[in-house]
Structure formats: C-alpha cells, structure tokens
Protein backbone atom coordinates (compact mmCIF):
# COMPACT_ATOMS: atom_id res chain seq x y z
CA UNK A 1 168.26 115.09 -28.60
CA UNK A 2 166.26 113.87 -25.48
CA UNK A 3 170.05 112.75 -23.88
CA UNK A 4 171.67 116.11 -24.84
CA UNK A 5 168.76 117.61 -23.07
CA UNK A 6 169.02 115.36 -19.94
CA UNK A 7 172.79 116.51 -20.04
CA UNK A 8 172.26 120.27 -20.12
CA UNK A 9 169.73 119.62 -17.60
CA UNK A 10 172.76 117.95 -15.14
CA UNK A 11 174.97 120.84 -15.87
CA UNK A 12 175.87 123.16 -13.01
CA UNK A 13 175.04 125.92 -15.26
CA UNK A 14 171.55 124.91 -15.33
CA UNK A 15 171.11 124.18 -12.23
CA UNK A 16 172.92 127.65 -11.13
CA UNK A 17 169.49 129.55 -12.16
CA UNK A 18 167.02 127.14 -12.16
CA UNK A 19 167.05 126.02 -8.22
CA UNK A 20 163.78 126.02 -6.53
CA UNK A 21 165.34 129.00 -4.02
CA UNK A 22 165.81 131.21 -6.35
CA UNK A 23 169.22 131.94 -4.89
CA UNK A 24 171.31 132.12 -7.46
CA UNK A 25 173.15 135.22 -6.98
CA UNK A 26 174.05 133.88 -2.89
CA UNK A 27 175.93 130.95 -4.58
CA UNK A 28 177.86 133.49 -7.08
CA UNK A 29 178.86 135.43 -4.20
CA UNK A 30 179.98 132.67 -2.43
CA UNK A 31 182.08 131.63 -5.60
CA UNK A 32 183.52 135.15 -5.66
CA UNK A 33 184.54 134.93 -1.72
CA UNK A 34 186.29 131.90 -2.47
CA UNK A 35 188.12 133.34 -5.22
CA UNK A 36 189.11 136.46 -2.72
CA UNK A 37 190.30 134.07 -0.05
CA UNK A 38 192.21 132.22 -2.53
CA UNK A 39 193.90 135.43 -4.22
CA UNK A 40 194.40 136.33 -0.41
CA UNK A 41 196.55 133.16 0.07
CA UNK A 42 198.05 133.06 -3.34
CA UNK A 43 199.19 136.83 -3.85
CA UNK A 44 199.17 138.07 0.00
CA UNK A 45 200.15 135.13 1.28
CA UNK A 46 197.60 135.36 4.05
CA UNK A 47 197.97 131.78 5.91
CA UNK A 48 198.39 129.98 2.74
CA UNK A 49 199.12 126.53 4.01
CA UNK A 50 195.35 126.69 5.47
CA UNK A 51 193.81 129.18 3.91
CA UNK A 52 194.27 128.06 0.22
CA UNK A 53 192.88 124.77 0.92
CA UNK A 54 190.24 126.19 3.14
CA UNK A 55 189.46 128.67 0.18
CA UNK A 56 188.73 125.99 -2.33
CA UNK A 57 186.73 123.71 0.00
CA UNK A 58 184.19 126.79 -0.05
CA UNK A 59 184.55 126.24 -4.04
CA UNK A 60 183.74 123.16 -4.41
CA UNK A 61 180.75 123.11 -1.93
CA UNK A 62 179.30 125.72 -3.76
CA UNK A 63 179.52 124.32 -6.88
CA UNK A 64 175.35 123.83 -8.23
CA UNK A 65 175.04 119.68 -8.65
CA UNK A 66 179.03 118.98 -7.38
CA UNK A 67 177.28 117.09 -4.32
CA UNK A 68 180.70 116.63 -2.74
CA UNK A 69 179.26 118.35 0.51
CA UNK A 70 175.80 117.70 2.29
CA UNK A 71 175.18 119.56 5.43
CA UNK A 72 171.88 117.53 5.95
CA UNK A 73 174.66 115.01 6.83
CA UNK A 74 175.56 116.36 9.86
CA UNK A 75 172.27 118.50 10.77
CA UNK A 76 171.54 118.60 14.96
CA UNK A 77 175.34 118.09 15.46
CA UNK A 78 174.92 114.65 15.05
CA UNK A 79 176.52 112.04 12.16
CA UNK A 80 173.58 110.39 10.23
CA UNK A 81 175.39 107.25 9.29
CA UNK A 82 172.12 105.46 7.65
CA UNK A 83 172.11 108.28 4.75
CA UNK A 84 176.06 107.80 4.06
CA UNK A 85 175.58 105.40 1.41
CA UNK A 86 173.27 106.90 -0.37
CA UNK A 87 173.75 110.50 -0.33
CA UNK A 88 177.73 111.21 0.76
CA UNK A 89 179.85 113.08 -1.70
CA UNK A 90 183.81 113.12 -1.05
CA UNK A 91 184.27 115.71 1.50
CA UNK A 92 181.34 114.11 3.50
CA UNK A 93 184.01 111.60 4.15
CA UNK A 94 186.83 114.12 4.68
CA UNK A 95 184.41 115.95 7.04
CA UNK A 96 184.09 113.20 9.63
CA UNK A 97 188.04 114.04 10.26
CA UNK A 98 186.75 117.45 11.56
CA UNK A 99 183.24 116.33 13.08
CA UNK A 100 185.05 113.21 15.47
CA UNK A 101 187.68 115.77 16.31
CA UNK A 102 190.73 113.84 14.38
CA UNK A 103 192.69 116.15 12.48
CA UNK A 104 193.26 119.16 15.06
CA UNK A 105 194.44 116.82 17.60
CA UNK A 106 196.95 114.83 14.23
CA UNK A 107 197.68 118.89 14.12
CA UNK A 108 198.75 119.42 17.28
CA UNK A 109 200.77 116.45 17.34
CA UNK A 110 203.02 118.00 14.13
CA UNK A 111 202.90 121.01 16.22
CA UNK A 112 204.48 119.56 19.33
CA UNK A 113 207.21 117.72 17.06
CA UNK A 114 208.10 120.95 15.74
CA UNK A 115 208.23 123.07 18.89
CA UNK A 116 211.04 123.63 21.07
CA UNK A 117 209.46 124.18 24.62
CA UNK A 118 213.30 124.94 26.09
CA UNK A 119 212.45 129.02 26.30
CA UNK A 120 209.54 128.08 28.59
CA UNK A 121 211.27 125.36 31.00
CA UNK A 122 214.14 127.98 31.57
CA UNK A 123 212.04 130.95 32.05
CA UNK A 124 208.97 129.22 33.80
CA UNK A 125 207.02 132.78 34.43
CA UNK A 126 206.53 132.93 30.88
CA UNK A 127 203.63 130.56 31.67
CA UNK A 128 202.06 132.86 33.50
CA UNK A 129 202.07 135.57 30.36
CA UNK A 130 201.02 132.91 27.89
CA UNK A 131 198.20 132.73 30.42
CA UNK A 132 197.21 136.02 30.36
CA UNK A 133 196.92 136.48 27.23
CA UNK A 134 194.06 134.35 27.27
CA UNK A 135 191.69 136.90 28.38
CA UNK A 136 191.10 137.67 24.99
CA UNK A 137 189.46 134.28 24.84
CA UNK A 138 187.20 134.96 27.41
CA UNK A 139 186.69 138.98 27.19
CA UNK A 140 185.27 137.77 23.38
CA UNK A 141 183.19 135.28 25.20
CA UNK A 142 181.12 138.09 27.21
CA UNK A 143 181.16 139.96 24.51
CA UNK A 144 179.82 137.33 22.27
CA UNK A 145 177.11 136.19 24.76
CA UNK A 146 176.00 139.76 25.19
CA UNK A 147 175.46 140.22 21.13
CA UNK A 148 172.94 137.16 21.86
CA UNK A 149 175.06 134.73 20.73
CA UNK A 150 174.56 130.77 22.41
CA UNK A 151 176.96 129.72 24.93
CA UNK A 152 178.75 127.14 22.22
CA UNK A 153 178.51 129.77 20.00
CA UNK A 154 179.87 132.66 22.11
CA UNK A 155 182.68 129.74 23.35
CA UNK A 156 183.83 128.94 19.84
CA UNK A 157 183.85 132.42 19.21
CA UNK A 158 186.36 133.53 22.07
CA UNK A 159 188.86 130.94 21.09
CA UNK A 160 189.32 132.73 18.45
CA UNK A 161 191.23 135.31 20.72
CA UNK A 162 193.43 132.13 21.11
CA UNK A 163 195.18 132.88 17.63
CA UNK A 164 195.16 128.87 17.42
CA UNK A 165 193.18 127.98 14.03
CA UNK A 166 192.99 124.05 14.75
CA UNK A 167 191.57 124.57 18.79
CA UNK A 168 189.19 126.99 17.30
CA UNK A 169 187.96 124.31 14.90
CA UNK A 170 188.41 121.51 17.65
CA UNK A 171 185.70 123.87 19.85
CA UNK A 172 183.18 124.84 17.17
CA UNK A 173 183.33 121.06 15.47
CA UNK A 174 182.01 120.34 18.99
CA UNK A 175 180.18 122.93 20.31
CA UNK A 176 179.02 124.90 17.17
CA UNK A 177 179.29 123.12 13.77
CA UNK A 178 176.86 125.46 11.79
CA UNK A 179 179.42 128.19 12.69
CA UNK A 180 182.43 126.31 11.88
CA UNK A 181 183.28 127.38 8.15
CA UNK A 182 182.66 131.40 9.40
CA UNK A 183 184.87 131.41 12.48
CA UNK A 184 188.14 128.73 10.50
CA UNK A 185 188.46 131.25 8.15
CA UNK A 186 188.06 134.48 11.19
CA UNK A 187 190.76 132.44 13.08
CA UNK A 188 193.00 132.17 9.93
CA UNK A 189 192.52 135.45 8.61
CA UNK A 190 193.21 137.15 11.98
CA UNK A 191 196.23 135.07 12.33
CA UNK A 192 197.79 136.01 9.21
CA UNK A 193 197.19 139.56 9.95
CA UNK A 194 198.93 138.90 13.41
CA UNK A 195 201.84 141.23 12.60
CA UNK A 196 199.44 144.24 11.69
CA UNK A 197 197.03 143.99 14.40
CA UNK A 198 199.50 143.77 17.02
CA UNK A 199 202.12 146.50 16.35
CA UNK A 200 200.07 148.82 17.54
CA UNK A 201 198.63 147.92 20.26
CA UNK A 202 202.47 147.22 21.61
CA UNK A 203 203.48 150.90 21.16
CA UNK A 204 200.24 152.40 22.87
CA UNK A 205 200.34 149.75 26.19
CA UNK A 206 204.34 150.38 26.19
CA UNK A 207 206.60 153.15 26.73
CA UNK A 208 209.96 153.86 24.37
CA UNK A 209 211.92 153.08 27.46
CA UNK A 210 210.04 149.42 28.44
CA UNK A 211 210.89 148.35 24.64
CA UNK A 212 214.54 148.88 24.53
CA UNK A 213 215.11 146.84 27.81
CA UNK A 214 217.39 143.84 27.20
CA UNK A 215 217.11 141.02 28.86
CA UNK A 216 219.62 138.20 30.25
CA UNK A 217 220.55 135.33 27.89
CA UNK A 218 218.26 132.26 29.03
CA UNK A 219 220.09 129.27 30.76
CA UNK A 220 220.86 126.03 29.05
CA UNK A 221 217.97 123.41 29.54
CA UNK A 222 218.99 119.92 29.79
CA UNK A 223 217.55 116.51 27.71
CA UNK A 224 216.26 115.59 30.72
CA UNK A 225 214.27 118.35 31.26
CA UNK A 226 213.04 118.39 27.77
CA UNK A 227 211.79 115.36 28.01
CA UNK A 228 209.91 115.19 31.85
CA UNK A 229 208.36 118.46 30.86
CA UNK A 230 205.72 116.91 28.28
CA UNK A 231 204.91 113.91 30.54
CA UNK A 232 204.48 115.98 33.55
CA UNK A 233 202.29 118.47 31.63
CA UNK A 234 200.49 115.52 30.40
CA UNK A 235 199.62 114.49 33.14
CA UNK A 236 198.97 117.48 35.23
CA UNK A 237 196.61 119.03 32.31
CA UNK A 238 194.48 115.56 32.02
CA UNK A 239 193.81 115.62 35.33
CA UNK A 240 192.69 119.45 35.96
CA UNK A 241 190.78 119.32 32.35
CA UNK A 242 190.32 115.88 31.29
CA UNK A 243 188.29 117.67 28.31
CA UNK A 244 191.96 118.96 27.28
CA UNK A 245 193.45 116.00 27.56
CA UNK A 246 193.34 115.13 23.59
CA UNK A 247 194.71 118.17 22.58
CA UNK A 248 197.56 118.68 25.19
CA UNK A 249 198.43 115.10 24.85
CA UNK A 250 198.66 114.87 21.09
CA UNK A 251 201.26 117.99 21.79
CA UNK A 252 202.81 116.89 24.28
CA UNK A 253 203.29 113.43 22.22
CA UNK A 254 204.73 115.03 19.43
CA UNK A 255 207.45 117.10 21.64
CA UNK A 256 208.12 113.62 23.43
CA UNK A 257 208.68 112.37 19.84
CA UNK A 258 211.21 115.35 19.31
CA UNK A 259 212.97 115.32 22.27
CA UNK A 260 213.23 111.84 23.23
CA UNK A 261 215.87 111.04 19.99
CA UNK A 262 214.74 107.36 19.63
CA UNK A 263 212.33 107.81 17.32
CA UNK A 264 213.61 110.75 14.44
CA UNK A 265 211.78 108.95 11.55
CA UNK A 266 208.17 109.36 13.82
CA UNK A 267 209.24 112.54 14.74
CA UNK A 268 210.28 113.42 10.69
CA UNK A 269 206.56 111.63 9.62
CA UNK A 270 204.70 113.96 12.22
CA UNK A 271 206.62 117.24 11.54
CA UNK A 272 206.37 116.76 7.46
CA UNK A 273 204.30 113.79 6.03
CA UNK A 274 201.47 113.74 8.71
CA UNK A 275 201.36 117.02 8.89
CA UNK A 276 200.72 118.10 5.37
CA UNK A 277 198.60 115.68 4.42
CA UNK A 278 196.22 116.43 7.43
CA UNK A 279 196.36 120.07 6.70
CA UNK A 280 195.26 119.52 3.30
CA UNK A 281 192.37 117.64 4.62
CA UNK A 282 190.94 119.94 7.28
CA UNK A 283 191.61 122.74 4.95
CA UNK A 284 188.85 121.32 2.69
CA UNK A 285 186.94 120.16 4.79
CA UNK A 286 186.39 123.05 6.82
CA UNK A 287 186.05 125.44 4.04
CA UNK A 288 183.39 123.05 2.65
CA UNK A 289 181.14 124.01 5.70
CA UNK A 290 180.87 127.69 4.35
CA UNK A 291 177.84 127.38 2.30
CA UNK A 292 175.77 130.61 1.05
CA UNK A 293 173.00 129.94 3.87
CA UNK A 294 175.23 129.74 6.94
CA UNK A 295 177.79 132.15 5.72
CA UNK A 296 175.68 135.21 4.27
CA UNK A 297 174.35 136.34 7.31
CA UNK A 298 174.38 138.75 10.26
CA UNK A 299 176.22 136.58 12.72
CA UNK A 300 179.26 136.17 10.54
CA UNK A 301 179.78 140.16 11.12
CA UNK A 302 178.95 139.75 14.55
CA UNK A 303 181.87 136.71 14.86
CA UNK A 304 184.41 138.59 12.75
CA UNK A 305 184.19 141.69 14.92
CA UNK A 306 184.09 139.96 18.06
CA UNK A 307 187.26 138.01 16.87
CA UNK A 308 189.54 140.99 15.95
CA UNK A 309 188.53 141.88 19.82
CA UNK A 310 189.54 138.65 21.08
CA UNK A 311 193.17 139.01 19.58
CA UNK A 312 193.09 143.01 20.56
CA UNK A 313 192.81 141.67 24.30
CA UNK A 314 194.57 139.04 24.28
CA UNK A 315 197.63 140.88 23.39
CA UNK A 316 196.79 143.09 25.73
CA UNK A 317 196.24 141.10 28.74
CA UNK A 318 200.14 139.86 28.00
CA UNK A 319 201.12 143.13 27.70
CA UNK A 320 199.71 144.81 30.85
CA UNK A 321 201.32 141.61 32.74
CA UNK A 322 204.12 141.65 31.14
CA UNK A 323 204.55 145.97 32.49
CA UNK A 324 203.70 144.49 35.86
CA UNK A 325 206.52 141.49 35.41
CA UNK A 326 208.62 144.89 34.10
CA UNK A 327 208.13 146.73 37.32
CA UNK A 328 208.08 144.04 39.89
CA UNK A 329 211.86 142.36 38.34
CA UNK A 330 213.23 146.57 38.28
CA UNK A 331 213.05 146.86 34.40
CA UNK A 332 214.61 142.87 33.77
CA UNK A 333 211.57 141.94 32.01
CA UNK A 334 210.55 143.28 28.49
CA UNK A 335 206.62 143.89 28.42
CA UNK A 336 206.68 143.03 24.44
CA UNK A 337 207.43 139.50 25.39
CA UNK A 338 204.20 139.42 26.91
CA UNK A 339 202.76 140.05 23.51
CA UNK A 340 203.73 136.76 22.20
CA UNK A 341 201.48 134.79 24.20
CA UNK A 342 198.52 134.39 21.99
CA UNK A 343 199.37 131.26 20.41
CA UNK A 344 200.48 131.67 17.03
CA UNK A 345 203.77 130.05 16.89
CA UNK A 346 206.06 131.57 16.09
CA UNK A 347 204.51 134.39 14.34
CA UNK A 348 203.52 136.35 17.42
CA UNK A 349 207.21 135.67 18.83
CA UNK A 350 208.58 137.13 15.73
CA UNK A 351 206.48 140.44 15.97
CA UNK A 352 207.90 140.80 19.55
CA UNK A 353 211.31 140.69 17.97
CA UNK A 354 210.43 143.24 15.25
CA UNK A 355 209.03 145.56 17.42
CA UNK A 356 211.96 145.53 20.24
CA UNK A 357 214.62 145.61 17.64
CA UNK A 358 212.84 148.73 16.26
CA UNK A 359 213.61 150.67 19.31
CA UNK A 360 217.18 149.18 19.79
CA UNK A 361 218.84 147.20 17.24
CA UNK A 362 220.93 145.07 19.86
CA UNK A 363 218.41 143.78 21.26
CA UNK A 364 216.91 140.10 20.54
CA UNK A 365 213.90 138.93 22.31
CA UNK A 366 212.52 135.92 19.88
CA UNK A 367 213.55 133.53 22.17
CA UNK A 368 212.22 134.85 25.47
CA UNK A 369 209.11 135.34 23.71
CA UNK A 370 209.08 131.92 22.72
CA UNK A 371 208.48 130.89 26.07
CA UNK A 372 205.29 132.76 26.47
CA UNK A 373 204.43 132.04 22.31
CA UNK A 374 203.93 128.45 23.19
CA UNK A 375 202.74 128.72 26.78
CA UNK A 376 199.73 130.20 24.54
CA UNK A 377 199.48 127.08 23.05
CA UNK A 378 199.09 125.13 26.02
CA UNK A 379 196.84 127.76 27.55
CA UNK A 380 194.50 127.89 24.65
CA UNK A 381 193.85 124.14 24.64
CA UNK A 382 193.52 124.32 28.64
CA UNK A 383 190.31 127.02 27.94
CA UNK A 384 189.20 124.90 24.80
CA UNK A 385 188.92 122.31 27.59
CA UNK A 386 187.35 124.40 30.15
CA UNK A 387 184.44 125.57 27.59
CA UNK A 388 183.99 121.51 26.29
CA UNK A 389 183.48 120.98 30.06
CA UNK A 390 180.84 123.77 30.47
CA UNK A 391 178.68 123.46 27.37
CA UNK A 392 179.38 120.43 25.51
C-alpha cells in the first residue's frame, strides 16, 4: 500500500494540484495553449514544420514532474554546467543547441543550400529594397524601448519585423533568453500569417496602376557569378559586422555548397537531412522555454503587438522605396516587389506574385521579388549583428 501511495504521489496528476504555488490552473492553461498552437499547425497549417514541434516543446515542459526542462539551468543567461549531472532532463541537453547559438546558424546553412541568390546578382537594387524593409526591425525597436522594454529585450523584439524565425531566436538566445519561448512562437505565428497581413497593406501604399506594371525579364547570371557572390558577401559582411559573421557565413556556406557542383551529396545532407533534424530540435527546444511564469504575463502582449508592427513596417518601408524605385526608373519598377523584402523566403515573394497577378493576370513578378525576398535575409542577419554589437 505504502508503494502504491509513493506512486500516486509521483504522478503528474498529483503533483498538478498539490504544488507549493498553488498554480495549478497557469500550468492547465499553458497545456491548453499548446494544444491551440498545435491544432494551429495541424489543421491551419500555420508554420507547421516549426510550429508543431515548437507547440509540443511547450507540452512537455509543462508537464507537473516530466523534469525534461529546468530553467534554473540557464538562469542570469549563463550555462550552469556543475548542476547538469544532477538535475538536467532531455531538452536541457537539446537546449544548449539554442543557448551556444548552434542550430540557427545549422539553419541558415540549409537555407543558403536551398536558395537561389541569381534574382539578386542580376537585379543588384533589389538589395537596396530588401534593406528597407528592415525598418520594421528597428521602428519595433523604438517602439519596444518606449513600452519600457530593455535594450536586449526591445532588440530581440524588432527582429521580429525581420520575418526570419531562426535570427529572431539567434538574438533573444543571446540577448534575451527569458523572452525567447514568447517572441519564437510571435516570429512564427506572424510569419505564417505573412500572406494576410500583407495584402493589405500593398493595396493601400499602391495605386491600381503601380500593380499592373510589368517588368523586363531578368538577365541570365553566370556559375561564376553564383559562386563569387557568397565569398565576396562573406567577406564583406564579416568585416563591417563581425557579430554577423556566423549567420551570413553559415548562408553563404550553404549557397557555396549549391552552387559550386562539387559537392551535391553536402549540398543534398544540408538542404534535407541536416535540415530536418535541426528543425526538429530547435522546435522543442524553444517551445520548451514557454513555461506558465514567463509566458502568462503582460510583456508577452506587449511583444506580440509590437511584432505585428514590426512586419506592418517593414513591408512598408519596401513598399514606399519600391514607389520611389517606380518613379525614379518611369514606371519599370513594380512597388509590390518591394514588399517581398522581409525575409520570409519565399513566402513573402509569393504574396507579391498573388497580389500583381490580381490586377493583371500576365504579369509574373516571383522572381524579381526574389531578389529583394532574400536580400531580407541577408539584411536581417546584418541588423541581428548590429544589435549583438550594441547590447550583447
């Protein structure tokens, strides 16, 4: 009897209503979030090759007794290696993928294998629309900062605007880890809803006219080209923002790994294998960090507004270049391209194309706003690296 007591007594169920906070009903709402995110991902198909795992990470760290997830761990930003043997549960371990910054960078280097940066090299002022579209990033750090927000905070915050979910977790795993499970699952959220939040905002910065413009057929880009263009980058980015360099380079490695053609099975491993597995890992890991007590409070409003204004201004800061691009080339340059230069590949292209072949079916733009889409990319790491330099 005494051992079927000492059993019940283990049992989450127990422990569920019998905690010395008293908190039971945080941890049930928690449970019931998770559940959301994952019906979200499941049935909606919000993100689901993030947000699913991302959603069940939050599940199991909010499990009563599971133990797979101590936050004590990690408490002052710091790694406490002397407790690991005693106290670590399973994604402790996976969590030290996220805290030393390894799986966004393994991300980006599946990204860059997959990514075809020939839109950009033959329309080189796309750069400068990918670019501004980053003032989302940095119109949501002001805002951030004047809600009261830290600057880490307020920095991981803006990259939201980015519309890149693994610089967003690079950033807070650096800057702001007690924020990190609240502002993953902003970043993913907003970039699933990517196609609704941008629509219109397109149609109110742009007239009927600017959206049915048709522009020339880019010009072929060589190998050679294909292949100087991540070295140089490489290079040039490392030395501007060496706190960029990890991010960029991993990118930049994978394209190299693309374009070079010696090396298909690395390039294969990165765009499949690597990348899957890694996703599954900083899926869990990151949704682990959402427990009840840094979730279920005020600042999680304050970062999920401030990061629907982040993508809001991004797009439009692409936009309102992309009119000026419009006006200065005599109508050669549709605005909606500029759209695309938040950085989620290639969803944000895609709307572009949606939206322009609305207003006139013969017209294709996905692969002019593929130039700006993953100019984003790079421009997103660059001010990941620019706020690691100021506050890290």
């Amino acid at each position: 009897m005494e051992s079927i007591l000492t059993f019940l007594k283990q049992s989450g169920f127990y422990q569920l209503f019998t905690s010395g906070d008293g908190q039971w009903w945080t941890t049930l709402i928690m449970l019931g979030l998770a559940c959301l995110l994952l019906y979200l991902a499941i049935v909606k198909k919000f993100e689901p090759m993030l947000l699913l795992p991302i959603a069940f990470g939050m599940l199991l760290s909010n499990l009563p007794g599971a133990g797979m997830y101590h936050p004590a761990l990690f408490e002052g930003g710091h790694v406490h290696w002397q407790d690991f043997s005693s106290a670590a549960g399973l994604i402790d371990y996976l969590y030290l993928g996220v805290k030393l910054g390894i799986y966004p960078c393994l991300i980006f280097l599946g990204v860059g294998s997959m990514t075809d940066f020939g839109p950009l090299i033959a329309n080189p002022k796309s750069l400068l629309l990918g670019a501004a579209a980053q003032v989302g990033i940095f119109v949501a750090f002001i805002g951030a900062k004047v809600l009261g927000f830290a600057d880490g905070v307020a920095a991981s915050i803006g990259i939201i605007g980015g519309a890149d979910g693994p610089t967003a977790i690079f950033v807070t795993s650096k800057l702001a880890p007690e924020y990190l499970g609240s502002i993953a699952i902003a970043a993913y959220s907003y970039m699933a809803l990517v196609p609704l939040i941008q629509p219109p905002v397109m149609k109110l910065l742009t007239t009927r006219k600017e959206r049915r413009i048709v522009m020339q057929q880019l010009r072929p880009v060589s190998k050679t080209e294909k292949i100087v263009f991540p070295i140089v980058v490489t290079i040039f980015t490392a030395l501007l923002v060496p706190s960029a360099a990890s991010l960029v380079g991993m990118l930049m490695l994978g394209n190299l790994l693309r374009e070079s053609g010696v090396v298909d099975r690395l390039s294969k491993t990165a765009q499949n294998e690597l990348m899957n597995i890694v996703t599954i890992f900083l899926g869990i890991s990151v949704g682990a960090t959402a427990t009840a007590q840094m979730f279920l409070r005020l600042d999680t409003l304050g970062i999920f507004a401030m990061g629907i204004a982040a993508f809001i201004f991004g797009t439009a800061g692409g936009l309102l270049l992309g009119k000026l691009m419009c006006w200065l080339t005599k109508g050669k340059i549709n605005p909606l391209i500029g759209s695309a230069g938040v950085s989620a590949v290639p969803m944000a292209a895609r709307v572009s194309q949606v939206v322009g072949q609305k207003e006139n079916p013969s017209n294709f733009l996905l692969m002019h706003a593929m130039g700006p889409n993953v100019a984003g990319v790079i421009g997103s790491a660059i001010a990941a690296g620019v706020f690691l330099a100021l506050f890290n």
